[in-house]
N, C-alpha and C. Protein backbone atom coordinates (compact mmCIF):
# COMPACT_ATOMS: atom_id res chain seq x y z
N UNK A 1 0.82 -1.19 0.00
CA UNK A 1 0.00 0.00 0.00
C UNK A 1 0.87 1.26 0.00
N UNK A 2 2.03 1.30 0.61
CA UNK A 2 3.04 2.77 0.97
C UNK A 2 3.39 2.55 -0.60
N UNK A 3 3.91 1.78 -1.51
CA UNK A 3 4.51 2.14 -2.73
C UNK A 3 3.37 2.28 -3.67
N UNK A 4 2.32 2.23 -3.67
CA UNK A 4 1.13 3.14 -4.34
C UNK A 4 1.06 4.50 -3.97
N UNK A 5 0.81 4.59 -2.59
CA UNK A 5 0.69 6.01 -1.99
C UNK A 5 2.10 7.40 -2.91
N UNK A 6 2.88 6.79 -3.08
CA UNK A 6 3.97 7.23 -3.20
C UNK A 6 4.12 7.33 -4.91
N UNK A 7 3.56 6.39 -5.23
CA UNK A 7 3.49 6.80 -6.99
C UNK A 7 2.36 7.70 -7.26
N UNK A 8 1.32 7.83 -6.19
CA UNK A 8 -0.16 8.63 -6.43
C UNK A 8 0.56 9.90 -6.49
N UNK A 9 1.59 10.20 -5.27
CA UNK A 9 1.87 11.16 -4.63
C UNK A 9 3.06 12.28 -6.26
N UNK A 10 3.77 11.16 -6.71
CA UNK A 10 4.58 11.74 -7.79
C UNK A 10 3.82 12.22 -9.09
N UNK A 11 2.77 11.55 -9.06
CA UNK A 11 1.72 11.90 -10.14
C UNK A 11 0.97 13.31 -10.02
N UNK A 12 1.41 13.91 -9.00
CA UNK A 12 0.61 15.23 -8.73
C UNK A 12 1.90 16.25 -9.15
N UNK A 13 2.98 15.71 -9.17
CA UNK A 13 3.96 16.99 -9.60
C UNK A 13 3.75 16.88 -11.47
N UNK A 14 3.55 15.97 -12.16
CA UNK A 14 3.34 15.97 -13.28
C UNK A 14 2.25 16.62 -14.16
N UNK A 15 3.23 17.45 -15.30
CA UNK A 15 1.77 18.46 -16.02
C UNK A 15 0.38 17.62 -16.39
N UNK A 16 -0.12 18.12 -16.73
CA UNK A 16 -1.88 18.04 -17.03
C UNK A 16 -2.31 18.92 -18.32
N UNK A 17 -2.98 17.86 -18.93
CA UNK A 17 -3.72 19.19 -20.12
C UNK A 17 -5.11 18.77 -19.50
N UNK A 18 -6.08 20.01 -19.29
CA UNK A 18 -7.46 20.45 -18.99
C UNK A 18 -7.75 20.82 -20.21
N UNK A 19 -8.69 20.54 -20.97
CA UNK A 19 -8.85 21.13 -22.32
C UNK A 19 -7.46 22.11 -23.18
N UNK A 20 -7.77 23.16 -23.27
CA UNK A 20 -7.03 24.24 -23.65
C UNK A 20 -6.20 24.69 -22.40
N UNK A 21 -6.11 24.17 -21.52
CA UNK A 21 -5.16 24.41 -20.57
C UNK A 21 -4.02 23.38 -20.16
N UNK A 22 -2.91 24.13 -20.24
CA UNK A 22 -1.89 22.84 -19.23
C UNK A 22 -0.98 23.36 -18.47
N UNK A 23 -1.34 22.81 -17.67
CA UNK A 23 -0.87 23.16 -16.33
C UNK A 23 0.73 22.11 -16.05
N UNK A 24 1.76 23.14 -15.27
CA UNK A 24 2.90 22.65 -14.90
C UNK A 24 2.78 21.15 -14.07
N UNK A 25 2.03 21.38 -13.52
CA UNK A 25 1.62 20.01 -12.27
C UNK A 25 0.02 20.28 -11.90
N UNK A 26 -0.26 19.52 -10.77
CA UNK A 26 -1.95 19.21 -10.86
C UNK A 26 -2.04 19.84 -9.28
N UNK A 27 -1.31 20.70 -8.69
CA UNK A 27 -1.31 21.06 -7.39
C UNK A 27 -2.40 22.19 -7.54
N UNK A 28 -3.60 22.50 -7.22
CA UNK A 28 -4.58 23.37 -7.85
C UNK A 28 -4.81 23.99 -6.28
N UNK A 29 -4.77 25.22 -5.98
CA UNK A 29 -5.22 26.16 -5.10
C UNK A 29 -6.34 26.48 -5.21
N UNK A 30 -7.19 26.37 -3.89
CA UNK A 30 -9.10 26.10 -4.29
C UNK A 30 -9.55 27.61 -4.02
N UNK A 31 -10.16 28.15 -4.39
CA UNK A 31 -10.93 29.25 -4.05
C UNK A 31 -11.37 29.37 -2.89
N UNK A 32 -10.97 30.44 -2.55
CA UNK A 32 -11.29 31.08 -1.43
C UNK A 32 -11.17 33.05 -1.04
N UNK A 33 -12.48 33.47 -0.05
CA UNK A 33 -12.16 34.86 -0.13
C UNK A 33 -11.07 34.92 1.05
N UNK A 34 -10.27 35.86 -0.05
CA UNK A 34 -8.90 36.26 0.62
C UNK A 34 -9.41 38.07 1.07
N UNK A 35 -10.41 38.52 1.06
CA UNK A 35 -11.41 39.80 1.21
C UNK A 35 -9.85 40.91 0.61
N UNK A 36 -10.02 40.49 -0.38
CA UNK A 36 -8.84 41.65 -0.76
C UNK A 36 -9.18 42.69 -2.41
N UNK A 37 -10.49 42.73 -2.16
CA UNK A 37 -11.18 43.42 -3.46
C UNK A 37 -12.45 44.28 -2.87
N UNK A 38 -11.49 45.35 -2.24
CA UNK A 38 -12.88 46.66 -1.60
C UNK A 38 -13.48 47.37 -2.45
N UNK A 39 -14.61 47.48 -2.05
CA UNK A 39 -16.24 47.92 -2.73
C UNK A 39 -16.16 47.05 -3.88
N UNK A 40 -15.69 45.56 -3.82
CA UNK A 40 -15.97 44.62 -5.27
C UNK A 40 -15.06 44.63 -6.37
N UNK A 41 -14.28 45.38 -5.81
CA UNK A 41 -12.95 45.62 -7.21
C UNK A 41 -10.93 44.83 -6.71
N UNK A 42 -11.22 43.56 -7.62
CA UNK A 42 -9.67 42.99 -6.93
C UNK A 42 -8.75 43.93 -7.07
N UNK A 43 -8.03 43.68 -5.63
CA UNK A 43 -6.79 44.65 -5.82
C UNK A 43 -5.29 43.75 -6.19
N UNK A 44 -4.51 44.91 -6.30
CA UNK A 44 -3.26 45.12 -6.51
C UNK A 44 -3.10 43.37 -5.96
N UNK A 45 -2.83 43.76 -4.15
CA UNK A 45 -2.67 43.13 -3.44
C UNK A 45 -3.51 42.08 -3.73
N UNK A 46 -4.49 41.31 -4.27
CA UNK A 46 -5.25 40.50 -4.51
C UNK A 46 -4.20 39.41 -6.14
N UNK A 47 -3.85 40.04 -7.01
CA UNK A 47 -3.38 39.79 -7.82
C UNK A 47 -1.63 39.13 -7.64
N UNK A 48 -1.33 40.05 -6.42
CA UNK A 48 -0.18 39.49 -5.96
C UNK A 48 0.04 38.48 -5.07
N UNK A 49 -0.96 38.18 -4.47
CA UNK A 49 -1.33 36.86 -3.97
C UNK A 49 -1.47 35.90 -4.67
N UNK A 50 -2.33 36.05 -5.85
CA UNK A 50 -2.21 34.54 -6.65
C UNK A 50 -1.15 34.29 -7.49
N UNK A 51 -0.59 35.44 -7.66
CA UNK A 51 1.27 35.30 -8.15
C UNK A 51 2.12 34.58 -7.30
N UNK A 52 2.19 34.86 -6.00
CA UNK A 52 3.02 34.34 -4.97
C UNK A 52 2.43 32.94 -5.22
N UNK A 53 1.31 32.54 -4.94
CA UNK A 53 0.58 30.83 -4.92
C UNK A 53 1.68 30.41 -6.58
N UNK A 54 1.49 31.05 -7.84
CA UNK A 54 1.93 30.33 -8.35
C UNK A 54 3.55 30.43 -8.43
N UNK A 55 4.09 31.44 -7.97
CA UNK A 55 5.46 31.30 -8.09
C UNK A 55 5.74 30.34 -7.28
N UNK A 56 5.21 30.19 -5.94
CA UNK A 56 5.52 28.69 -5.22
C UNK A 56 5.06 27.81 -5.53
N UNK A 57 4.85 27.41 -7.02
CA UNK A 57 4.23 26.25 -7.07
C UNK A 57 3.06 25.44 -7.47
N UNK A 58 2.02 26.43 -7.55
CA UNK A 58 0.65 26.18 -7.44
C UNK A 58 0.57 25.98 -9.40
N UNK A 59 0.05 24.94 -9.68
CA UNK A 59 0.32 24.79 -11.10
C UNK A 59 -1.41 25.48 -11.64
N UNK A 60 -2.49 25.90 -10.79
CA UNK A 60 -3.25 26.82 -10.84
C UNK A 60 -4.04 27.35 -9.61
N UNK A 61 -4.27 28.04 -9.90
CA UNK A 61 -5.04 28.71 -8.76
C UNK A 61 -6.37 29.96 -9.25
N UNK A 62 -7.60 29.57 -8.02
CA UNK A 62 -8.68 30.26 -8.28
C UNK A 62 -9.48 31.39 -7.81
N UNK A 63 -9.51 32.41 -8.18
CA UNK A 63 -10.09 33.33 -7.02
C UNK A 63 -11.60 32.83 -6.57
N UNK A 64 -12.08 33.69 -5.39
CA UNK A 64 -13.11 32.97 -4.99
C UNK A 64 -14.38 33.75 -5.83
N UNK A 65 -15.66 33.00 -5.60
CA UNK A 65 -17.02 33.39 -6.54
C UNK A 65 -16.86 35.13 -6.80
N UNK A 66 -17.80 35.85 -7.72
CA UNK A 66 -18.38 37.07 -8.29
C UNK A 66 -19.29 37.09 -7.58
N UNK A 67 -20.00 38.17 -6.83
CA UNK A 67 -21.52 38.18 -6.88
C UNK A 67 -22.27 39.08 -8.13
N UNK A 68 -23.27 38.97 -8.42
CA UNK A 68 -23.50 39.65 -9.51
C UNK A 68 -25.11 40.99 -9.33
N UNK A 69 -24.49 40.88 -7.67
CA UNK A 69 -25.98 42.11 -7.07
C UNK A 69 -25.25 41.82 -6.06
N UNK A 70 -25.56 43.09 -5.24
CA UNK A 70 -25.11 43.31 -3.87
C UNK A 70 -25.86 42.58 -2.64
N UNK A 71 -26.79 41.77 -3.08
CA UNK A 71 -27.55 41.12 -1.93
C UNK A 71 -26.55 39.61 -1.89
N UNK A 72 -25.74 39.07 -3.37
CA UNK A 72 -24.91 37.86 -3.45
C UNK A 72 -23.83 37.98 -2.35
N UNK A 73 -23.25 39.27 -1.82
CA UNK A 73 -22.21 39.66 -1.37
C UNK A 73 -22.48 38.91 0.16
N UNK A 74 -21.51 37.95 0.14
CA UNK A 74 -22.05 37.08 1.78
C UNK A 74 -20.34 37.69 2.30
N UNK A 75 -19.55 38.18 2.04
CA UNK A 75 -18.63 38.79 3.35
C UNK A 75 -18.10 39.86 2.25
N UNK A 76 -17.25 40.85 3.10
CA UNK A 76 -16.80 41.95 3.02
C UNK A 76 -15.42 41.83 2.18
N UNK A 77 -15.34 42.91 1.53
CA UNK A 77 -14.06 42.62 0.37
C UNK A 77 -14.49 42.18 -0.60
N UNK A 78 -15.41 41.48 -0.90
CA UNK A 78 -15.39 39.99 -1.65
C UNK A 78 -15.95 40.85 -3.06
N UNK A 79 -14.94 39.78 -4.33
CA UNK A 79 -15.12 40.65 -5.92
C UNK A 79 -16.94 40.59 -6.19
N UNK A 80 -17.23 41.60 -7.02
CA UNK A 80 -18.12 42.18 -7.17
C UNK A 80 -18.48 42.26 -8.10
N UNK A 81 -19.45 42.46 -9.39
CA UNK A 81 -19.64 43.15 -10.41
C UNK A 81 -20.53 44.03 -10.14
N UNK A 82 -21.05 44.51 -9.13
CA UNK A 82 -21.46 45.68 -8.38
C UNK A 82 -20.66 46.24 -7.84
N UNK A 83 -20.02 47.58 -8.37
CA UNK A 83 -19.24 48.04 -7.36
C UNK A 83 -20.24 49.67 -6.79
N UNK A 84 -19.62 49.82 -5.85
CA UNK A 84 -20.04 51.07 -5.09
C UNK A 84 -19.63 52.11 -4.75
């Protein structure tokens, strides 16, 4: 069972094609609010975060949901296509 675990485990540093995408390795950073896009607009600092994820590594990474009305907006920061 440990020398399966261990070939599963090498199989995640290896690229991937997703359709029209291919990715360096399959290490995927999940979405989440990082609240770094005030009144709904990502910032600077928002953009440089998912740079850092992939300069270390992250063969992709996702920002978290849009709301698309200000009633979608369930925490603060969070991207917008309502802005204010």
């Amino acid at each position: 069972m440990k020398d399966i675990a261990a070939h599963d485990l090498g199989l995640a540093y290896t690229p991937v094609t997703i359709g029209p995408l291919a990715l360096r390795n399959r290490f995927i950073k999940s979405a989440t609010n990082e609240g770094m896009s005030p009144d709904g607009v990502p910032s600077r600092q928002l953009v440089q975060f998912h740079a850092g994820m992939a300069a270390g590594g992250a063969g992709l990474t996702t920002v978290a949901y849009c709301s698309v009305s200000v009633d979608g907006c369930t925490l603060p920061n969070q991207i917008s296509s309502i802005t204010t």
